[in-house]
Protein backbone atom coordinates (compact mmCIF):
# COMPACT_ATOMS: atom_id res chain seq x y z
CA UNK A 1 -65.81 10.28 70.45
CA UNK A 2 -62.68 8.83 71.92
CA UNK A 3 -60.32 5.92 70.08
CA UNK A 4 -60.58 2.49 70.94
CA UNK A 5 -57.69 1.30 73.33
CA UNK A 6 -54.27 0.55 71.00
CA UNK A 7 -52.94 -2.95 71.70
CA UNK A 8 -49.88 -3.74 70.45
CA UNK A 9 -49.20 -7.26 69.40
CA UNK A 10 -45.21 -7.91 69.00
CA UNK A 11 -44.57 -10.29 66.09
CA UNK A 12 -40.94 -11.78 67.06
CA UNK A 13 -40.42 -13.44 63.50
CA UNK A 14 -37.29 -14.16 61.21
CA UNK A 15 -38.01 -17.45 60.30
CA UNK A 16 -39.65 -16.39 57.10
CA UNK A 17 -36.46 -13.97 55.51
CA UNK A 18 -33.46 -15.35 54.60
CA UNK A 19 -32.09 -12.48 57.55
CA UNK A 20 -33.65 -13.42 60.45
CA UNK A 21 -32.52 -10.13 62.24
CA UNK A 22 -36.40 -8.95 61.83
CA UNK A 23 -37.55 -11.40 64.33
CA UNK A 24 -36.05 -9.07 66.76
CA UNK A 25 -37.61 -5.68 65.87
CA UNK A 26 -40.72 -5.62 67.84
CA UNK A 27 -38.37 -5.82 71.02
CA UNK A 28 -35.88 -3.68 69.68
CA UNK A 29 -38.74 -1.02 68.82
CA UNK A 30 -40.39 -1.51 72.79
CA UNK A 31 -36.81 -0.51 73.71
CA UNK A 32 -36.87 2.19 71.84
CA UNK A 33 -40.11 3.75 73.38
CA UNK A 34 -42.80 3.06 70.96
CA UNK A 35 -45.41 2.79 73.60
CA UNK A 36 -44.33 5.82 75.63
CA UNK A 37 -44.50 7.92 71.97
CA UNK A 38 -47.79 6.70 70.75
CA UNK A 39 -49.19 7.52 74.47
CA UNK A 40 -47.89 10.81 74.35
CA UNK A 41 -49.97 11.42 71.16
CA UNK A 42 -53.22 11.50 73.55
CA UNK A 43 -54.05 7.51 72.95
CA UNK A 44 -54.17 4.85 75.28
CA UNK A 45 -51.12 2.35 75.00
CA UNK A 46 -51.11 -1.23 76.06
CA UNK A 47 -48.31 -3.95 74.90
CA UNK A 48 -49.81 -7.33 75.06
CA UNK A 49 -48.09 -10.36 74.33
CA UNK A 50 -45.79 -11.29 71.94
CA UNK A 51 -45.98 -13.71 69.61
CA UNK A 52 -42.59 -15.79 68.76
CA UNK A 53 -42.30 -18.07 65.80
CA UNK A 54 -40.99 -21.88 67.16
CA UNK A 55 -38.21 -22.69 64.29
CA UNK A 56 -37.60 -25.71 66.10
CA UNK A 57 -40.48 -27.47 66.51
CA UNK A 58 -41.39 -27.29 62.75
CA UNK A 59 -39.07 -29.23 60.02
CA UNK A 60 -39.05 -26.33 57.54
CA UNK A 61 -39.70 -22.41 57.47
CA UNK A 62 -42.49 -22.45 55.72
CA UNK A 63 -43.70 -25.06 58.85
CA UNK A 64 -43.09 -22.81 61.40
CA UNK A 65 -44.55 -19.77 59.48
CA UNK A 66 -47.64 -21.84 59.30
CA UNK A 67 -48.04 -22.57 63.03
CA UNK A 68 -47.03 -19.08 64.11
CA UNK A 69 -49.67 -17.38 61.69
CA UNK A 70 -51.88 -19.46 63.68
CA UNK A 71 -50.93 -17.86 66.97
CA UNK A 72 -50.91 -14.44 65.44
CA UNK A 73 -54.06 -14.89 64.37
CA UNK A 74 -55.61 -16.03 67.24
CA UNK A 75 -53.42 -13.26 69.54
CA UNK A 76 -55.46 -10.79 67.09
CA UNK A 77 -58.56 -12.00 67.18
CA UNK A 78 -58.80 -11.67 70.71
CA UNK A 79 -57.41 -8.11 70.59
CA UNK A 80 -60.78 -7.27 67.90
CA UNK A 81 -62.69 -9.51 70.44
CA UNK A 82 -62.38 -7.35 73.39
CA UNK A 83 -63.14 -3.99 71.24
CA UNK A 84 -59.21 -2.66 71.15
CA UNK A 85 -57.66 -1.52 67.96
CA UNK A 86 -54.66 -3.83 67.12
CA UNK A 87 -51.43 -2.34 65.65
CA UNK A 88 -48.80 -5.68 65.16
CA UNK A 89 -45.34 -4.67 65.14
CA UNK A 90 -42.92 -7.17 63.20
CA UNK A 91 -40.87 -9.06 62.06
CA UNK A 92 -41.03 -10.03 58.75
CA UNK A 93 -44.03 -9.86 56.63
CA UNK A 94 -44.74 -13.77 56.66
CA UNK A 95 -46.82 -11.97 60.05
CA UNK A 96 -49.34 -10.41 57.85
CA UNK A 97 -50.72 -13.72 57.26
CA UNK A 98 -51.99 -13.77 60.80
CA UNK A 99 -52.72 -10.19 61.64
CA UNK A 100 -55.39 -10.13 58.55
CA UNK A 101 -56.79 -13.45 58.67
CA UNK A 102 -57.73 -11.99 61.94
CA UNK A 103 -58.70 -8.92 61.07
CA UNK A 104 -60.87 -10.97 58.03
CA UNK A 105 -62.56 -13.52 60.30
CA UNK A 106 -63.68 -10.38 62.99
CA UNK A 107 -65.41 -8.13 59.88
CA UNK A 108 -66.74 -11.72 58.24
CA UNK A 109 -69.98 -10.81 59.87
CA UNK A 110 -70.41 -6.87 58.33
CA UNK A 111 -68.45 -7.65 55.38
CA UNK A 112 -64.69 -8.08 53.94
CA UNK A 113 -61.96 -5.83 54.84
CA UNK A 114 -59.89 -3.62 52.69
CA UNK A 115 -55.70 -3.29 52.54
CA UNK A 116 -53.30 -0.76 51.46
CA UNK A 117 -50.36 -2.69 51.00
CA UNK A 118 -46.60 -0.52 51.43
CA UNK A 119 -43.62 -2.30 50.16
CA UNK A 120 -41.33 -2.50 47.63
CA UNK A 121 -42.18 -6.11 46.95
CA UNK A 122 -45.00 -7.61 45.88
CA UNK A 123 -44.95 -10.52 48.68
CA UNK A 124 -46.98 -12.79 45.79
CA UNK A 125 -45.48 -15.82 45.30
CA UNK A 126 -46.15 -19.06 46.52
CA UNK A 127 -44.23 -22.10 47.22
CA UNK A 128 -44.66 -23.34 43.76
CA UNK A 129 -43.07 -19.98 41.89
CA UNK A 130 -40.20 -18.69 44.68
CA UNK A 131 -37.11 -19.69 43.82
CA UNK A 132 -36.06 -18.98 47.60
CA UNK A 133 -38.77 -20.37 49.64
CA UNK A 134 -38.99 -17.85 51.60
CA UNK A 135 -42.05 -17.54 53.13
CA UNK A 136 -42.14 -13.39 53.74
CA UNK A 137 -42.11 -13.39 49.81
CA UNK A 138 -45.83 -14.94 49.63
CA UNK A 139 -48.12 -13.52 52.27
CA UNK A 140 -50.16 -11.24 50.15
CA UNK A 141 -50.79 -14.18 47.45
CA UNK A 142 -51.86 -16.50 50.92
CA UNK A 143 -54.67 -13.80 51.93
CA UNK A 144 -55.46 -13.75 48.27
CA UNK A 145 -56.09 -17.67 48.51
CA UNK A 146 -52.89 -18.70 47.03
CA UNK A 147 -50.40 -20.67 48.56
CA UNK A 148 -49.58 -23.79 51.46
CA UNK A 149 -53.12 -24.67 52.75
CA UNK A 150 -51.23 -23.48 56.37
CA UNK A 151 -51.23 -19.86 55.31
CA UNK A 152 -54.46 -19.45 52.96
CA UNK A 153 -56.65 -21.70 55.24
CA UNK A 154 -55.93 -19.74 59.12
CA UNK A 155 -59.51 -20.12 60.70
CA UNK A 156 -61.04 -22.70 58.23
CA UNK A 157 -61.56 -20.62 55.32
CA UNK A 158 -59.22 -18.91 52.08
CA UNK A 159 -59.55 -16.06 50.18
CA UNK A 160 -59.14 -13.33 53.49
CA UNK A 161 -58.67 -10.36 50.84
CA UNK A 162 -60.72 -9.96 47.68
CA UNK A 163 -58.29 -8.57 44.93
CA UNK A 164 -60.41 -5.56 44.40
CA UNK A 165 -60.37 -4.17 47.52
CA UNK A 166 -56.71 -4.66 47.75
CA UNK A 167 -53.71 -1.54 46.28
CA UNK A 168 -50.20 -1.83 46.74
CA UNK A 169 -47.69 1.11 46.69
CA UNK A 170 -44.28 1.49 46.09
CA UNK A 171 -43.30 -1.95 44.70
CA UNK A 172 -39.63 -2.22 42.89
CA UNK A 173 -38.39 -5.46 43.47
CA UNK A 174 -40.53 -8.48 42.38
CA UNK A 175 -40.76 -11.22 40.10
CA UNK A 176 -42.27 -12.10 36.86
CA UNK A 177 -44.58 -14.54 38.53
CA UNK A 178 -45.68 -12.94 41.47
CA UNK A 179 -47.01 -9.75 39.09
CA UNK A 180 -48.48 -12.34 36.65
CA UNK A 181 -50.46 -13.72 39.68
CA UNK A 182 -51.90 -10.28 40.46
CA UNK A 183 -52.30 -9.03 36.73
CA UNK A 184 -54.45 -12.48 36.17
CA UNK A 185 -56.75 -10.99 39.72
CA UNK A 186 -56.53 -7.58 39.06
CA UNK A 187 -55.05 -6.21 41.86
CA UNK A 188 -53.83 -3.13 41.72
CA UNK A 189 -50.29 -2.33 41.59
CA UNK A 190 -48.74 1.26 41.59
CA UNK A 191 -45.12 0.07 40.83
CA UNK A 192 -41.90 2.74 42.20
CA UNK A 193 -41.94 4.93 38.51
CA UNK A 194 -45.84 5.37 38.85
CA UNK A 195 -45.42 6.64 43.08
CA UNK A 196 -42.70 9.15 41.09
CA UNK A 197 -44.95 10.72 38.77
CA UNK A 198 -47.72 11.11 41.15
CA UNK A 199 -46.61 11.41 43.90
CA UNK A 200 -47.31 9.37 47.14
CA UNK A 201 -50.32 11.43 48.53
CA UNK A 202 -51.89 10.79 45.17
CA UNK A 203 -51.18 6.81 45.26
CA UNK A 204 -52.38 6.68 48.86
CA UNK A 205 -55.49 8.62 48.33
CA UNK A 206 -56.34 5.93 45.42
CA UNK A 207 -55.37 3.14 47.56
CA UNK A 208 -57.24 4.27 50.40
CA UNK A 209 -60.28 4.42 48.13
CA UNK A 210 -60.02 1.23 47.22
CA UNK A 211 -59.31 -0.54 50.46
CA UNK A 212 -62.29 1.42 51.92
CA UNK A 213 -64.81 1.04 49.55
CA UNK A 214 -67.59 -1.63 50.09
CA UNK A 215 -65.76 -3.12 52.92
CA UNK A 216 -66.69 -3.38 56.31
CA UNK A 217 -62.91 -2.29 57.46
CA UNK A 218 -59.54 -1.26 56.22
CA UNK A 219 -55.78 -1.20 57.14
CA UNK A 220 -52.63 -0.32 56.55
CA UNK A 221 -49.58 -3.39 56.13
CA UNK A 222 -46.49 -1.20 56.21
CA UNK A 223 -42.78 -2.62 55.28
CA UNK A 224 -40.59 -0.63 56.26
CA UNK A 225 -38.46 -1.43 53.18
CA UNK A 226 -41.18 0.57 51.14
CA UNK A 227 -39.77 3.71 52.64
CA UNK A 228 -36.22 4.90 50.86
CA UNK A 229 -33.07 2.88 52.70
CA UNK A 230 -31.95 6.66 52.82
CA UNK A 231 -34.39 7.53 55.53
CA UNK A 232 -34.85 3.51 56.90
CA UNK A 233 -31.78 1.41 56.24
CA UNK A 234 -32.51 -1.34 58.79
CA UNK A 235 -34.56 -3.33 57.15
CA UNK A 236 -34.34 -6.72 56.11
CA UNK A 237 -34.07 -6.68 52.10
CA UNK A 238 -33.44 -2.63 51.23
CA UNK A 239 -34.17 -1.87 47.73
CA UNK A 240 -33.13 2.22 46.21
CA UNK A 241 -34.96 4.57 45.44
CA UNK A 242 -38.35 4.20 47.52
CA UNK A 243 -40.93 5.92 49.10
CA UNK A 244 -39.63 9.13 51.45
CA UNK A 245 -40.01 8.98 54.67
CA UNK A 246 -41.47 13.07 54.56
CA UNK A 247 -43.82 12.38 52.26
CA UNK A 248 -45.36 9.13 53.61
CA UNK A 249 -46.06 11.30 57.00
CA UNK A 250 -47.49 14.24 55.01
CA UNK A 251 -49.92 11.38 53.52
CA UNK A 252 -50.75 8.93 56.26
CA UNK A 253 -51.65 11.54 58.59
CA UNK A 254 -54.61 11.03 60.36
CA UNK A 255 -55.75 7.79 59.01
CA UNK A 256 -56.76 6.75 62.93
CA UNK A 257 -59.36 9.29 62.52
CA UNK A 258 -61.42 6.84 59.84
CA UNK A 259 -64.17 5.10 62.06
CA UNK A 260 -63.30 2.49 59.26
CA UNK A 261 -59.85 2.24 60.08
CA UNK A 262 -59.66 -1.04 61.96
CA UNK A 263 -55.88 -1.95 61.80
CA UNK A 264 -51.73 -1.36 61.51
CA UNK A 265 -49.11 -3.48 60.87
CA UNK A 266 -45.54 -2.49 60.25
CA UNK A 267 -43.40 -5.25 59.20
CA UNK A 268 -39.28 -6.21 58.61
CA UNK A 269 -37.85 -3.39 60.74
CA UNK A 270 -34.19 -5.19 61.72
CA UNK A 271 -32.47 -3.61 64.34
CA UNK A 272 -29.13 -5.61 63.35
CA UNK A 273 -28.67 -3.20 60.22
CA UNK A 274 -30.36 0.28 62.30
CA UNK A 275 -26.92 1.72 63.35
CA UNK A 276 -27.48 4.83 64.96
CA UNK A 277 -31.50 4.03 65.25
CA UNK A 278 -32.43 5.74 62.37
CA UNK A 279 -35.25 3.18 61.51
CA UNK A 280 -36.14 2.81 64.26
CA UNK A 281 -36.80 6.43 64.54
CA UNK A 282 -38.60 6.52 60.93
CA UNK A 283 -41.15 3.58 62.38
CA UNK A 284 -42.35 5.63 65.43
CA UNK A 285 -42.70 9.06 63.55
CA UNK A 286 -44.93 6.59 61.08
CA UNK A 287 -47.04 5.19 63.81
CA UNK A 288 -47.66 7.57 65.40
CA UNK A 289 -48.60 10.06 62.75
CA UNK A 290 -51.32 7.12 61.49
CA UNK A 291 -52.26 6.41 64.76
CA UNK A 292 -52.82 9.83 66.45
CA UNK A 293 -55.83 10.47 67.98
CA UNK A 294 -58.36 12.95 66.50
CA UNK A 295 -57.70 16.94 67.62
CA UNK A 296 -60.87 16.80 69.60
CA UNK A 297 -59.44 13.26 71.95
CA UNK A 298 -56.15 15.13 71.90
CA UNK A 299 -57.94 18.05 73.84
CA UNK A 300 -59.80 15.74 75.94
CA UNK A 301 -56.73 14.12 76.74
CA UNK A 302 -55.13 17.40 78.08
C-alpha cells in the first residue's frame, strides 16, 4: 500500500529564540533541495505554504508566537484534513505548538497522539519559570497544558499531549524548573549520560514504545540541536556532546513505514551559523531516512 502524499508546511519563525536566524531555515532548506531529495526516495513531494510569524503586529514575542501557532495549526489541520502526511520544517521550536495541536485536534476523534521528543532541551518552562522569556523554551510544557492560555488553548481545548505517552531524548541543557515540571507529570526523560550508556537505538526504541502505545497516532519533533554541533553546527542554541548524526539514521530508519506514524517536524535549523551547509545536509539525510517510503512503494515507484 502506497504512502500518503508528503506536504511540507514551512514554519518561517525566529520570533521565539533569542537568534532569530531559525526563522529562515525552512527557505534556506527548500534552497537546498529538500523536496527534490525526499522525491527521489520514491514519495510524492508537495511544498505548501508557509507559515511566517508577524513580530510586528503583536506587542511581545510571546504575542506573536501565540497568533502564529494559530496559523500553524490551522495550515496543519488542513494538511490531515485532505488525507496528506504533514512534515513542518522550522524555525524554532515555539512551531511545535501548532504542528501538534493540529496533529491532537485531527486524532481527537480515535484517540490522543503520541511524541518522541529530540532535543537537548527540555522546552518546559513557562512564562512564569523562564528567566528569558523565550517562548521556544516552553512548547512542550504548552502541549502538556502549561503555559499562556495562547499556546495551551490552540483550538479551544489544553492538555494536546498526555505525559505518558510523551519520551524525550537527548536532553543536556535545561533548567531546574522545567525538569521539576516533568518529574511532578512523569514524563519521561532520557537525559545526554543515559543516550551514552544505551545507546540511541535503545532510547528510541523505548520512546517509540511509548509514543505509540494506546494512541491513535505518533510523531517525531526533531531539533536539530539534539544531534552533536560536530555533525549540525547551525543551529540556533548548540549544546556538546549530543546525539550523532550516524547513529540517529541507523535508528530512525524507516519510521514512515508505521501505519501509525502520522507526523515530522524538524525544528531550529539556522542557516546563518551552517557555513559550508553541513546542517543543512544532516537535516535532509534525517528526513529522508524517516520519511522513505516502504521497499515495496520504492519498487512501485521504479
Amino acid at each position: 500500500m502506497s504512502q500518503p502524499v508528503l506536504h511540507i508546511v514551512g514554519a518561517a519563525v525566529g520570533e521565539g529564540a533569542s537568534d532569530g536566524g531559525c526563522k529562515w531555515g525552512s527557505n534556506a532548506l527548500k534552497e537546498h533541495g529538500l523536496q527534490r531529495a525526499l522525491a527521489a526516495t520514491g514519495r510524492t513531494v508537495t511544498w505548501g505554504e508557509t507559515v511566517s510569524a508577524q513580530p510586528m503586529l503583536a506587542s511581545s514575542r510571546l504575542g506573536a508566537i501565540e497568533g502564529f501557532s494559530e496559523h500553524l495549526a490551522h495550515t496543519v489541520a488542513q494538511v490531515l484534513h485532505h488525507g496528506q502526511q504533514p512534515l513542518v520544517v522550522g524555525g524554532d521550536h515555539s512551531c511545535a505548538v501548532g504542528t501538534w495541536s493540529a496533529v491532537a485536534e485531527h486524532l481527537r476523534p480515535q484517540g490522543r497522539v503520541g511524541l518522541v521528543w529530540i532535543d537537548a532541551h527540555l522546552d518546559a518552562h513557562t512564562p512564569d519559570t523562564s528567566d528569558t522569556q523565550a517562548p521556544h523554551g516552553m512548547p512542550l510544557a504548552a502541549l502538556l497544558g502549561y503555559g499562556s492560555v495562547g499556546m495551551t488553548d490552540v483550538f479551544g481545548w489544553r492538555g494536546k499531549l498526555l505525559p505518558s505517552q510523551v519520551a524525550i531524548i537527548g536532553a543536556r541543557s535545561y533548567e531546574p524548573a522545567e525538569q521539576a515540571l516533568l518529574s511532578q507529570l512523569g514524563v519521561r526523560v532520557m537525559y545526554m549520560p543515559e543516550v551514552l550508556e544505551r545507546g540511541f537505538a535503545a532510547c528510541f526504541a523505548e520512546a517509540r514504545a511509548i509514543a505509540s502505545t494506546g494512541t491513535a497516532g505518533w510523531g517525531i519533533s526533531f531539533d536539530l540541536d539534539g544531534l552533536d554541533p560536530r555533525d549540525a553546527p547551525g543551529t540556533g542554541t548548540p549544546v556538546e556532546q549530543g546525539i550523532r548524526l550516524a547513529d540517529a539514521l541507523q535508528a530512525l530508519d524507516g519510521c514512515s513505514h508505521d501505519p501509525q506514524f502520522v507526523a515530522m517536524e524538524l525544528t531550529e535549523y539556522n542557516p546563518l551559523r551552517d557555513f559550508g551547509g553541513q546542517t543543512a545536509r544532516a537535516a535532509t539525510a534525517l528526513l529522508c531516512t524517516v520519511l522513505a517510503p516502504s521497499a515495496a512503494t520504492l519498487e512501485l515507484a521504479a
